[in-house]
Protein backbone atom coordinates (compact mmCIF):
# COMPACT_ATOMS: atom_id res chain seq x y z
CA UNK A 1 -6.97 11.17 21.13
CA UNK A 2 -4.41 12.48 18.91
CA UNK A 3 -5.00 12.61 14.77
CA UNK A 4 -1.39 13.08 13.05
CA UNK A 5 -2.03 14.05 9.12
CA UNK A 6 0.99 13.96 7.22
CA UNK A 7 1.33 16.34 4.67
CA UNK A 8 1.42 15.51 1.38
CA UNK A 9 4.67 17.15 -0.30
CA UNK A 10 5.52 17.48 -4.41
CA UNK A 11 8.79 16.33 -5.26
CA UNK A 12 10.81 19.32 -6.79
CA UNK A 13 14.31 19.99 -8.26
CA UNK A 14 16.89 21.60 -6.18
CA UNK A 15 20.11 23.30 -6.85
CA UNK A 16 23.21 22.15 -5.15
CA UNK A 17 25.77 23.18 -7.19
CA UNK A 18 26.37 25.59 -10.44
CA UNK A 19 24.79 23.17 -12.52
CA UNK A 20 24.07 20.20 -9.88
CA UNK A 21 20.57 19.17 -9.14
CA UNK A 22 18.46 16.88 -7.33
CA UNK A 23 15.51 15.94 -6.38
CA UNK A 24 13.33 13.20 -4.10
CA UNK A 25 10.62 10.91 -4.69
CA UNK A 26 7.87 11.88 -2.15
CA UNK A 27 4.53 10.21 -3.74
CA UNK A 28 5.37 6.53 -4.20
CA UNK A 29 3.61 3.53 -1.57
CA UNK A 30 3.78 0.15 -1.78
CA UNK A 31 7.36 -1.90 -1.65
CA UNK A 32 9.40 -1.56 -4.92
CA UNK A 33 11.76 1.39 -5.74
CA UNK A 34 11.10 1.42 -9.27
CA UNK A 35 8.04 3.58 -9.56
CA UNK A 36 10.52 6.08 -7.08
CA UNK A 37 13.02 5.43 -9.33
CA UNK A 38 10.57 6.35 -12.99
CA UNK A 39 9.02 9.42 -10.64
CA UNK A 40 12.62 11.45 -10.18
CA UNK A 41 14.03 10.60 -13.85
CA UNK A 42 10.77 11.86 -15.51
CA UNK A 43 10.99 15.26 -13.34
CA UNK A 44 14.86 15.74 -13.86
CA UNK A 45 14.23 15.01 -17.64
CA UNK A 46 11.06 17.23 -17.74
CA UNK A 47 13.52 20.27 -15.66
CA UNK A 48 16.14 20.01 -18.03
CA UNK A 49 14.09 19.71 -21.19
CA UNK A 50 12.26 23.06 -19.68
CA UNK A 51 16.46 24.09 -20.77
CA UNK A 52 16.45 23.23 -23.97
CA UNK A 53 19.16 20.73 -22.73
CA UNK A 54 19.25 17.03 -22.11
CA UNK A 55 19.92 15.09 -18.32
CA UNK A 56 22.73 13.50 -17.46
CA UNK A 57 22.63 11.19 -14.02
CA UNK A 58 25.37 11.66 -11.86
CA UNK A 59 24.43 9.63 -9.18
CA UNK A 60 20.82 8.07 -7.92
CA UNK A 61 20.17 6.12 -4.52
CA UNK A 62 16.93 3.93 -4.03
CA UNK A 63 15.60 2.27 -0.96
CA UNK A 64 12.74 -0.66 -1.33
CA UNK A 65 10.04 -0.13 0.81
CA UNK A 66 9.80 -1.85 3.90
CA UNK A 67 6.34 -2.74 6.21
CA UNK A 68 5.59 -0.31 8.47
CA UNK A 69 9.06 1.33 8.46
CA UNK A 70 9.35 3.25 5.10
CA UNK A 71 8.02 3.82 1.55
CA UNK A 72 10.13 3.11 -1.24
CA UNK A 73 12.24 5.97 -1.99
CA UNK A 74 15.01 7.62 -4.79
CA UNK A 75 17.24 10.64 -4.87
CA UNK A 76 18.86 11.48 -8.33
CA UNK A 77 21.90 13.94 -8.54
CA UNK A 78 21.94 15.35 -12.31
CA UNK A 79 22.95 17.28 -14.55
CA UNK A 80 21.62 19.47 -17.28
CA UNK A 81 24.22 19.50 -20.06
């Protein structure tokens, strides 16, 4: 009998671009994209702040969760202007 463990993984901010960011919800269950949604804002807000500057979305794509095929997910592009 196989046991698969899926490992647990922290959202975290990642460069793509001079001043380009993103980052990934990775925590969130259940069906509705908006606690993916809150989870990626509040860490691009919290990155920049760690700046001294404020966020500024450039682009964000959410998926709904859906039974037994995936969790509710966002990615946020941003800025830090």
């Amino acid at each position: 009998m196989s046991i698969l463990l899926a490992e647990c993984v922290s959202p975290s901010v990642v460069k793509i671009d001079q001043n380009r960011y993103t980052v990934t919800s990775g925590t969130q269950v259940g069906f509705s994209s908006s606690g993916a949604r809150k989870e990626v804002y509040d860490l691009a807000i919290e990155f920049c702040e760690g700046m001294s500057k404020g966020m500024v979305q450039v682009n964000i794509k959410t998926e709904e969760g859906r039974l037994a095929r995936n969790p509710p997910s966002a990615m946020l592009v941003f800025e830090c202007e």
